[in-house]
PDB file of N, CA and C in Angstrom:
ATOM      1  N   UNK A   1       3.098  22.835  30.935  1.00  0.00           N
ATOM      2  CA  UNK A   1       1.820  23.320  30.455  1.00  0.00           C
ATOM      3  C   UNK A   1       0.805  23.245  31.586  1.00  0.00           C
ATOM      4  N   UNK A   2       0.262  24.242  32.002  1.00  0.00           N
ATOM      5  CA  UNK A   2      -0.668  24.072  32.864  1.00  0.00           C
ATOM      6  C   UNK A   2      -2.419  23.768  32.216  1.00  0.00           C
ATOM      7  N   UNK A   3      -3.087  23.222  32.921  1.00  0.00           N
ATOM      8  CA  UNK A   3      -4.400  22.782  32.391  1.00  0.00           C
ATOM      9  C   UNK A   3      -5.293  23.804  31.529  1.00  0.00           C
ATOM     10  N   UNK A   4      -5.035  25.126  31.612  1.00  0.00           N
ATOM     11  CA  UNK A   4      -5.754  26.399  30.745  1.00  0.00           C
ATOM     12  C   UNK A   4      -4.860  26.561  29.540  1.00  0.00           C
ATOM     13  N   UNK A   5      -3.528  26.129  29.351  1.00  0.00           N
ATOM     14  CA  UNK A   5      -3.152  25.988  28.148  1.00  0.00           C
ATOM     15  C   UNK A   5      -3.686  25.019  27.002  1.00  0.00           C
ATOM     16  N   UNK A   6      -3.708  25.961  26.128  1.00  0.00           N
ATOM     17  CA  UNK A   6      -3.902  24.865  24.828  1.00  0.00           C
ATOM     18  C   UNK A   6      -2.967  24.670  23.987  1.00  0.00           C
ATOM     19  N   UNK A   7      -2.656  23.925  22.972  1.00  0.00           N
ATOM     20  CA  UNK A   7      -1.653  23.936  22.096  1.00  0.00           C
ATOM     21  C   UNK A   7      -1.696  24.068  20.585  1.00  0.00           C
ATOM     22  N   UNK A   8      -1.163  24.856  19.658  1.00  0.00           N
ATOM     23  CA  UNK A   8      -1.709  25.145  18.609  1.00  0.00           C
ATOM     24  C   UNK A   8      -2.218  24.166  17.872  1.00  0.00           C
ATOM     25  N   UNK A   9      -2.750  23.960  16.990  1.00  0.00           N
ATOM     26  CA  UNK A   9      -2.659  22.969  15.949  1.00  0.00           C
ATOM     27  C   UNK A   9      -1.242  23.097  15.135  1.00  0.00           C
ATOM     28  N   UNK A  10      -0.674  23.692  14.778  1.00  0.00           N
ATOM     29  CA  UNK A  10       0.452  23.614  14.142  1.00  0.00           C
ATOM     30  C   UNK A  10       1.623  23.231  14.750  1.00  0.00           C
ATOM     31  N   UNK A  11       1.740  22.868  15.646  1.00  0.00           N
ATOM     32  CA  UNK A  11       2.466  21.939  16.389  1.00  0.00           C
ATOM     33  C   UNK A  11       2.452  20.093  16.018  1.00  0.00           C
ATOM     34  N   UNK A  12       1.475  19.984  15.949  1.00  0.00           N
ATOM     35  CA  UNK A  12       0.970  18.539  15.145  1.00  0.00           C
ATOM     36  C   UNK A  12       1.168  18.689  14.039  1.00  0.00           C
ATOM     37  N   UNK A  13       1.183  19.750  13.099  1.00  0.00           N
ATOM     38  CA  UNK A  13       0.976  19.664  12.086  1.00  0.00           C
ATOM     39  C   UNK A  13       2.792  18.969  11.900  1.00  0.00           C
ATOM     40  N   UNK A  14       3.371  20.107  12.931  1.00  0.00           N
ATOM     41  CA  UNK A  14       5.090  19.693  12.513  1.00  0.00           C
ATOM     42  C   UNK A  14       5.475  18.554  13.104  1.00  0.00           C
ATOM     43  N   UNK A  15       4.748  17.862  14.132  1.00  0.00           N
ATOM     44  CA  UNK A  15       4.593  16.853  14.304  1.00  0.00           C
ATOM     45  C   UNK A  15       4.794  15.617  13.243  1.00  0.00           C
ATOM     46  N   UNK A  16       3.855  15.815  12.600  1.00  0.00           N
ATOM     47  CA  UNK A  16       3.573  14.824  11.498  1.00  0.00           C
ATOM     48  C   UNK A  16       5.132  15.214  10.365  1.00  0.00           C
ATOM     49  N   UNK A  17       5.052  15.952  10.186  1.00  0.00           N
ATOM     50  CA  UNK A  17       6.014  16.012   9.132  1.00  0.00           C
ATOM     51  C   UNK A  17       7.667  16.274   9.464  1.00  0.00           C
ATOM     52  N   UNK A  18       7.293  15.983  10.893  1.00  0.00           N
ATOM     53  CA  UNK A  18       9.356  16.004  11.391  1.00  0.00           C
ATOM     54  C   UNK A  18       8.824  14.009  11.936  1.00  0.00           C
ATOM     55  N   UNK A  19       8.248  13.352  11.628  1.00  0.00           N
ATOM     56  CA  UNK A  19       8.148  12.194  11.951  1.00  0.00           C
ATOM     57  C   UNK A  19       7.999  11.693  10.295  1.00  0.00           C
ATOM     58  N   UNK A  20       7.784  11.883   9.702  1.00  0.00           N
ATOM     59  CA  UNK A  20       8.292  11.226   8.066  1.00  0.00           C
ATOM     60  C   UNK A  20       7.128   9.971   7.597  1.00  0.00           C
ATOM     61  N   UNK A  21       6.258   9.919   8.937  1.00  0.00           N
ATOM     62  CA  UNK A  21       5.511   9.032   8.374  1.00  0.00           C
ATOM     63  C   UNK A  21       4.007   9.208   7.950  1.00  0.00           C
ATOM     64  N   UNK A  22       3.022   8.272   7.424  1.00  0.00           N
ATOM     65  CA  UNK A  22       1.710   8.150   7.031  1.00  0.00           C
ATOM     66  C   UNK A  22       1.147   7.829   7.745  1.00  0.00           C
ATOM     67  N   UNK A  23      -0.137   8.715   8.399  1.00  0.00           N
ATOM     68  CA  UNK A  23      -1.301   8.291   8.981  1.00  0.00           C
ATOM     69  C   UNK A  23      -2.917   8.067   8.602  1.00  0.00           C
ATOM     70  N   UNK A  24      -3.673   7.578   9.400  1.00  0.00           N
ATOM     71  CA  UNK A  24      -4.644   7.256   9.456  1.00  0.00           C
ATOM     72  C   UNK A  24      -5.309   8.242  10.361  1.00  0.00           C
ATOM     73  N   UNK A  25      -6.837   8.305  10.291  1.00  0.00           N
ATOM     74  CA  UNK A  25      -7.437   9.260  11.534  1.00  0.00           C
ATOM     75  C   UNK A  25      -7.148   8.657  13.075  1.00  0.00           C
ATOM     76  N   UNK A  26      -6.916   7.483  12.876  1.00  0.00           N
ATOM     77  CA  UNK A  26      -7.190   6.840  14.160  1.00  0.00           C
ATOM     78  C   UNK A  26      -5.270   6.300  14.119  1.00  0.00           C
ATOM     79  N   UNK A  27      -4.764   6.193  13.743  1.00  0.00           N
ATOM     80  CA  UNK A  27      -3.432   6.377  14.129  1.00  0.00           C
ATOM     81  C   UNK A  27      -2.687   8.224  14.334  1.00  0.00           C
ATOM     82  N   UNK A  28      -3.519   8.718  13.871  1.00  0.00           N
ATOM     83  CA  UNK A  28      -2.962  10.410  14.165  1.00  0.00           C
ATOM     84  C   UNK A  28      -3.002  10.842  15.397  1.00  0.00           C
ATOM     85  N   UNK A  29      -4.099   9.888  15.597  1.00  0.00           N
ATOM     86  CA  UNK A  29      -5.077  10.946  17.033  1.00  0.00           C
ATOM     87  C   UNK A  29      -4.293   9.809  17.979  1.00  0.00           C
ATOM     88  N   UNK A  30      -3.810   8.877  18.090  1.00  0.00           N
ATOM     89  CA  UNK A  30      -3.199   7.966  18.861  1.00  0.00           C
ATOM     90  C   UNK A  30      -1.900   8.629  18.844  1.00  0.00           C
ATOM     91  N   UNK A  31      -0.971   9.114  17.870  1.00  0.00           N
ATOM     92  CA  UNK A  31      -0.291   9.491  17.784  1.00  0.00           C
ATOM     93  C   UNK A  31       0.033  10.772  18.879  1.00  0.00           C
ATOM     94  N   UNK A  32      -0.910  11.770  18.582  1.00  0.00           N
ATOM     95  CA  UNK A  32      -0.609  13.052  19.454  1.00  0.00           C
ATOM     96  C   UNK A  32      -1.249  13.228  20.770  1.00  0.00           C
ATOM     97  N   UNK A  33      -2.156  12.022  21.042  1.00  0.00           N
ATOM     98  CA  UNK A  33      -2.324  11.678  22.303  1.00  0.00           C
ATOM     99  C   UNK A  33      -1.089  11.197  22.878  1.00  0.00           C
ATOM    100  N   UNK A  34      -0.070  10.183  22.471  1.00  0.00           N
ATOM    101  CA  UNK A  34       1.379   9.854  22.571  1.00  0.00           C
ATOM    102  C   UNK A  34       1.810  11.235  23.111  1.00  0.00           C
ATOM    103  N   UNK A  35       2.133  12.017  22.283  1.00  0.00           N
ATOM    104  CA  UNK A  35       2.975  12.838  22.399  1.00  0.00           C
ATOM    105  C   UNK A  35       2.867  14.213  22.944  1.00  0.00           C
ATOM    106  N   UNK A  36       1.114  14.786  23.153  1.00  0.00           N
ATOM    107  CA  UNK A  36       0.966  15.804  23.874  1.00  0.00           C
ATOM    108  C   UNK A  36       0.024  15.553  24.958  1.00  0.00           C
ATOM    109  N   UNK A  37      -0.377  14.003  25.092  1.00  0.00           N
ATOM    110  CA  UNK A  37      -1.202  13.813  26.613  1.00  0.00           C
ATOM    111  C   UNK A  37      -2.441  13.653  26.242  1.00  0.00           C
ATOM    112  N   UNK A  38      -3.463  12.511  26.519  1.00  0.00           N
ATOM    113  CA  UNK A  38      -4.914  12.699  26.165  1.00  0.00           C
ATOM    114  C   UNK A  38      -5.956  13.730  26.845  1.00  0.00           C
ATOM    115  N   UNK A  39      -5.293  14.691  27.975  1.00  0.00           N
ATOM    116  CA  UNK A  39      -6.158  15.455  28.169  1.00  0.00           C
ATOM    117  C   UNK A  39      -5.917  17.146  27.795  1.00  0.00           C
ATOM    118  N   UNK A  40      -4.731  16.795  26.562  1.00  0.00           N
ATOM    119  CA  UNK A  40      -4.532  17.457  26.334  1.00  0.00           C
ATOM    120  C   UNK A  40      -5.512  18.611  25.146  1.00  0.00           C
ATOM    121  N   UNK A  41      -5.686  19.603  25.323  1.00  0.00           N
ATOM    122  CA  UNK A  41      -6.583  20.206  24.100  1.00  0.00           C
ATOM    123  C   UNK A  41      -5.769  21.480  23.492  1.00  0.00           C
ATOM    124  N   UNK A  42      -6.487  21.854  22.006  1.00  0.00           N
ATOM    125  CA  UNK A  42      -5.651  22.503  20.879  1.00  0.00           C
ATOM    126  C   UNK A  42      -6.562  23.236  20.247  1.00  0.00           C
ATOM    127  N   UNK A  43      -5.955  24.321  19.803  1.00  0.00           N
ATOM    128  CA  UNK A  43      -6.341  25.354  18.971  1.00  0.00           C
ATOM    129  C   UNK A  43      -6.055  25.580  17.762  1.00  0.00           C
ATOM    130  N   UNK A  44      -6.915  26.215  16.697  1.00  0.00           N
ATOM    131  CA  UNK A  44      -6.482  27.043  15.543  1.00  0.00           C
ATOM    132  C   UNK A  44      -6.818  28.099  15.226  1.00  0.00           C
ATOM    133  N   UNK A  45      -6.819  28.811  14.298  1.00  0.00           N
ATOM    134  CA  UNK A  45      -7.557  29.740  13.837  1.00  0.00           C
ATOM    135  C   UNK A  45      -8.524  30.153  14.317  1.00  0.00           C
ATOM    136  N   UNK A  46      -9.464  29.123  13.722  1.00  0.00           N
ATOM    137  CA  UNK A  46     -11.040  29.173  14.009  1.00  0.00           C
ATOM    138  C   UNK A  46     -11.983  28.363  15.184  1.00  0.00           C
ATOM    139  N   UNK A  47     -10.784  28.522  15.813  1.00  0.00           N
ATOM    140  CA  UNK A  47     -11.704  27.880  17.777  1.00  0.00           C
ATOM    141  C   UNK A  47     -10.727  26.982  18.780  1.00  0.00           C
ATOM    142  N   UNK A  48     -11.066  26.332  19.366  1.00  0.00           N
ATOM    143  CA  UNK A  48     -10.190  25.796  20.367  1.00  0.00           C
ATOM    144  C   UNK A  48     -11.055  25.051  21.092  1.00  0.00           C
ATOM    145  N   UNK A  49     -10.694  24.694  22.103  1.00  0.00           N
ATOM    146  CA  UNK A  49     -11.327  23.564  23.025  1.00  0.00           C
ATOM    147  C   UNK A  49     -11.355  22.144  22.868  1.00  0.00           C
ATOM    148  N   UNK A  50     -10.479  21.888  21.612  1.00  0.00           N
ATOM    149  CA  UNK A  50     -10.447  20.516  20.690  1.00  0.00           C
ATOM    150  C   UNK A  50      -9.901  19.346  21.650  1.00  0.00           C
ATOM    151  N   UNK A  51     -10.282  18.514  21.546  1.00  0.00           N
ATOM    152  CA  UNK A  51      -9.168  16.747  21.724  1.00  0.00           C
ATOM    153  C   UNK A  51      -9.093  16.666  20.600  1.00  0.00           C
ATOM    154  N   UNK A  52      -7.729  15.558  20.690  1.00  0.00           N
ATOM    155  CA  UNK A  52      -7.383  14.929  19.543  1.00  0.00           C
ATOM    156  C   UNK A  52      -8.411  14.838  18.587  1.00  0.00           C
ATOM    157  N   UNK A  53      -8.744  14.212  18.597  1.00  0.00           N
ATOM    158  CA  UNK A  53     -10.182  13.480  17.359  1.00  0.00           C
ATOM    159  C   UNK A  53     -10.722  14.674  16.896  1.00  0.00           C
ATOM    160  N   UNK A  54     -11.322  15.516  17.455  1.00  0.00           N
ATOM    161  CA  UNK A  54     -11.995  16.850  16.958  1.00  0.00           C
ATOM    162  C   UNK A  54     -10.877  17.427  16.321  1.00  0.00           C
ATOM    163  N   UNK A  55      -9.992  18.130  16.572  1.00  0.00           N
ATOM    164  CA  UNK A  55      -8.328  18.481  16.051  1.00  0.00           C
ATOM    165  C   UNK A  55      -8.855  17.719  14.619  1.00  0.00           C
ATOM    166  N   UNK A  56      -8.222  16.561  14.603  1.00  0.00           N
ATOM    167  CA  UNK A  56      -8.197  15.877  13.540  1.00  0.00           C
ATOM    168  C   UNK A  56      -9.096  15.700  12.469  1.00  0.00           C
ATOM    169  N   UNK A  57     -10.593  15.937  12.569  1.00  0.00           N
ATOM    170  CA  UNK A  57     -11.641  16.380  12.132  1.00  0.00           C
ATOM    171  C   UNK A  57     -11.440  17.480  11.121  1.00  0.00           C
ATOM    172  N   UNK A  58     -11.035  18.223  11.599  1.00  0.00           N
ATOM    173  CA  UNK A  58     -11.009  19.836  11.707  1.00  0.00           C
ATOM    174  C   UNK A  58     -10.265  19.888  10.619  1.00  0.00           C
ATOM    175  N   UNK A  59      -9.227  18.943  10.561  1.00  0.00           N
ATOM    176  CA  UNK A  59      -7.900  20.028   9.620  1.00  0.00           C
ATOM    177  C   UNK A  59      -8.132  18.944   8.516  1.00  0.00           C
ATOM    178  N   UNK A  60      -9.120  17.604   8.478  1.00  0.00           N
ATOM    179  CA  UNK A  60      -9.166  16.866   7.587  1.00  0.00           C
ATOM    180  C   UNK A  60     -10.660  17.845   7.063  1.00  0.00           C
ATOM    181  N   UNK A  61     -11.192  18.154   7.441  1.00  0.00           N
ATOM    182  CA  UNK A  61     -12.163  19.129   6.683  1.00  0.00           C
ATOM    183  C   UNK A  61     -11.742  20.404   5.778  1.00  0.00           C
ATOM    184  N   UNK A  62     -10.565  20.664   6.237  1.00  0.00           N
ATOM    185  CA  UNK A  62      -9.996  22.323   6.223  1.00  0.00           C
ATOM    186  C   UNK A  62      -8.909  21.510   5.103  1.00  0.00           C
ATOM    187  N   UNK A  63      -8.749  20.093   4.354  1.00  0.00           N
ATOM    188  CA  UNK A  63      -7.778  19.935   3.650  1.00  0.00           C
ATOM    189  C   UNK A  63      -7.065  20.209   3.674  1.00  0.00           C
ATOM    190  N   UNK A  64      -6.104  19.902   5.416  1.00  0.00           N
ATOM    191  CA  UNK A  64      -4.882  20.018   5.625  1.00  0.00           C
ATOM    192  C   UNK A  64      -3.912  18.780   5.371  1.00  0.00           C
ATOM    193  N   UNK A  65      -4.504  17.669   4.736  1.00  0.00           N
ATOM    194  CA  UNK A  65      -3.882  16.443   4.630  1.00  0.00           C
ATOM    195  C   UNK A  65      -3.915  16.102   3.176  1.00  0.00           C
ATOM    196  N   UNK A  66      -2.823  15.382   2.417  1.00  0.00           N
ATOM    197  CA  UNK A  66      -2.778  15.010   1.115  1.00  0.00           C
ATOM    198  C   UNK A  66      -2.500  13.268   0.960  1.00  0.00           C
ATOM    199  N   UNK A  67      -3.311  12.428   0.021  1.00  0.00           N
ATOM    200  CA  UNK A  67      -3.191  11.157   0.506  1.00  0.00           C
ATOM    201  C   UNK A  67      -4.685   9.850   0.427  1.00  0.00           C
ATOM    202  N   UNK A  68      -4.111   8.763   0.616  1.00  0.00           N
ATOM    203  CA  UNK A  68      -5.638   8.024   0.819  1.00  0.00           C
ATOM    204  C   UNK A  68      -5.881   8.411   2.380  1.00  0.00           C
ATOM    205  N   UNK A  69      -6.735   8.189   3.007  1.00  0.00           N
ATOM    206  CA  UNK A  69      -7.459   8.139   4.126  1.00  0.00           C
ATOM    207  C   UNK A  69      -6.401   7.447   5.422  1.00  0.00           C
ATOM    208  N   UNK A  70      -5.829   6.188   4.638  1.00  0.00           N
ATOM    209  CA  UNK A  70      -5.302   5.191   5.781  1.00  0.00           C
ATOM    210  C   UNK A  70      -3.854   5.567   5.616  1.00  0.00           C
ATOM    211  N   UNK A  71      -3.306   6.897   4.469  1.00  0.00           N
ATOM    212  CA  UNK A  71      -1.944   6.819   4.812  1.00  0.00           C
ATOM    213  C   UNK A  71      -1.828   7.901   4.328  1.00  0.00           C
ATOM    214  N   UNK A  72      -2.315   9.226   4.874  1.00  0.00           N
ATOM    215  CA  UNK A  72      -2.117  10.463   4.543  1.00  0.00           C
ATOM    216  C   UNK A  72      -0.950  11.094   5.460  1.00  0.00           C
ATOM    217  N   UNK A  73      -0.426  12.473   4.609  1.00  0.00           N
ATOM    218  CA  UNK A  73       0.450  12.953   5.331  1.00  0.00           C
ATOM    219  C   UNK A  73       0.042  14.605   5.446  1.00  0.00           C
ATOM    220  N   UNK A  74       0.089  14.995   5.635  1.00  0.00           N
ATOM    221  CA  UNK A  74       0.279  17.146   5.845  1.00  0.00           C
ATOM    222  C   UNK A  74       0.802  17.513   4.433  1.00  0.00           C
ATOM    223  N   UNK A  75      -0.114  18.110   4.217  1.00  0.00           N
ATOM    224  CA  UNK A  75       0.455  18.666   2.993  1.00  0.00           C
ATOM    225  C   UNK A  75       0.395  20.373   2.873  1.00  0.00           C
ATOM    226  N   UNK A  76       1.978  20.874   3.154  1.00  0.00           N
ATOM    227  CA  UNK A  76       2.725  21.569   3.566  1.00  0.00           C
ATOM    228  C   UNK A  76       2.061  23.176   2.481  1.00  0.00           C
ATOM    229  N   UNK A  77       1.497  22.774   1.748  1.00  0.00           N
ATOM    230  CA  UNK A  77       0.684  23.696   0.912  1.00  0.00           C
ATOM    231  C   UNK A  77      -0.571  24.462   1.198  1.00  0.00           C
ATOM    232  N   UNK A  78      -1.052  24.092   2.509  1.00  0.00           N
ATOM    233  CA  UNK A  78      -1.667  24.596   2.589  1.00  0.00           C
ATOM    234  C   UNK A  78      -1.779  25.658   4.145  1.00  0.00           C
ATOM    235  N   UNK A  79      -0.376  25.237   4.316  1.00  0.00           N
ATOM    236  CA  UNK A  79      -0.117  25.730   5.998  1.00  0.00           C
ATOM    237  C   UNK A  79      -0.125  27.055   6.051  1.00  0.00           C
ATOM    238  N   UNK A  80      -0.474  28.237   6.751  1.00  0.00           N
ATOM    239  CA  UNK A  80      -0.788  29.204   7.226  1.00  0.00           C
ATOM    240  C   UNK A  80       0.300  29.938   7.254  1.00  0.00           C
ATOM    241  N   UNK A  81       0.437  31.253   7.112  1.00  0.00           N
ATOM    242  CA  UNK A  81       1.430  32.147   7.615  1.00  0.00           C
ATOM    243  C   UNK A  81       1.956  32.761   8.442  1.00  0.00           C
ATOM    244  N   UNK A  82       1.468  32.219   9.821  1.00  0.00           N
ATOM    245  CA  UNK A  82       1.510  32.559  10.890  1.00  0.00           C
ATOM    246  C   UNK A  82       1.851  31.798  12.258  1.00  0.00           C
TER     247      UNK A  82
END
């Protein structure tokens, strides 16, 4: 990946749900900092330029997560067609 790439959001999303487990905001964003780099940034739909934390913001606004707060997972119902 070179530094002008971004990475979708739906990549995390499958992230989360090919890993089987429950997160938190602050274990998510630790999480895909793990796994796609903290200087890494991501896109969706509706903009880009995100870090983790903003990402995570975003799709917890957009009710992409089903769950309490400290142990939510993706909830696959509401994922995009594209």
């Amino acid at each position: 990946m070179t530094a002008n790439e971004e990475i979708h959001g739906h990549e995390v999303l499958e992230m989360m749900m090919n890993s089987g487990k429950r997160y938190s905001r602050d274990s998510l964003i630790k999480a895909i900092n793990e796994r796609f780099g903290e200087s890494s940034r991501f896109y969706i739909c509706s903009g880009g330029g995100m870090d983790a934390a903003q990402l995570v913001d975003v799709l917890i606004g957009k009710g992409k997560f089903m769950g309490p707060e400290d142990a939510f997972v993706f909830n696959p119902a509401t994922k995009c067609d594209h």
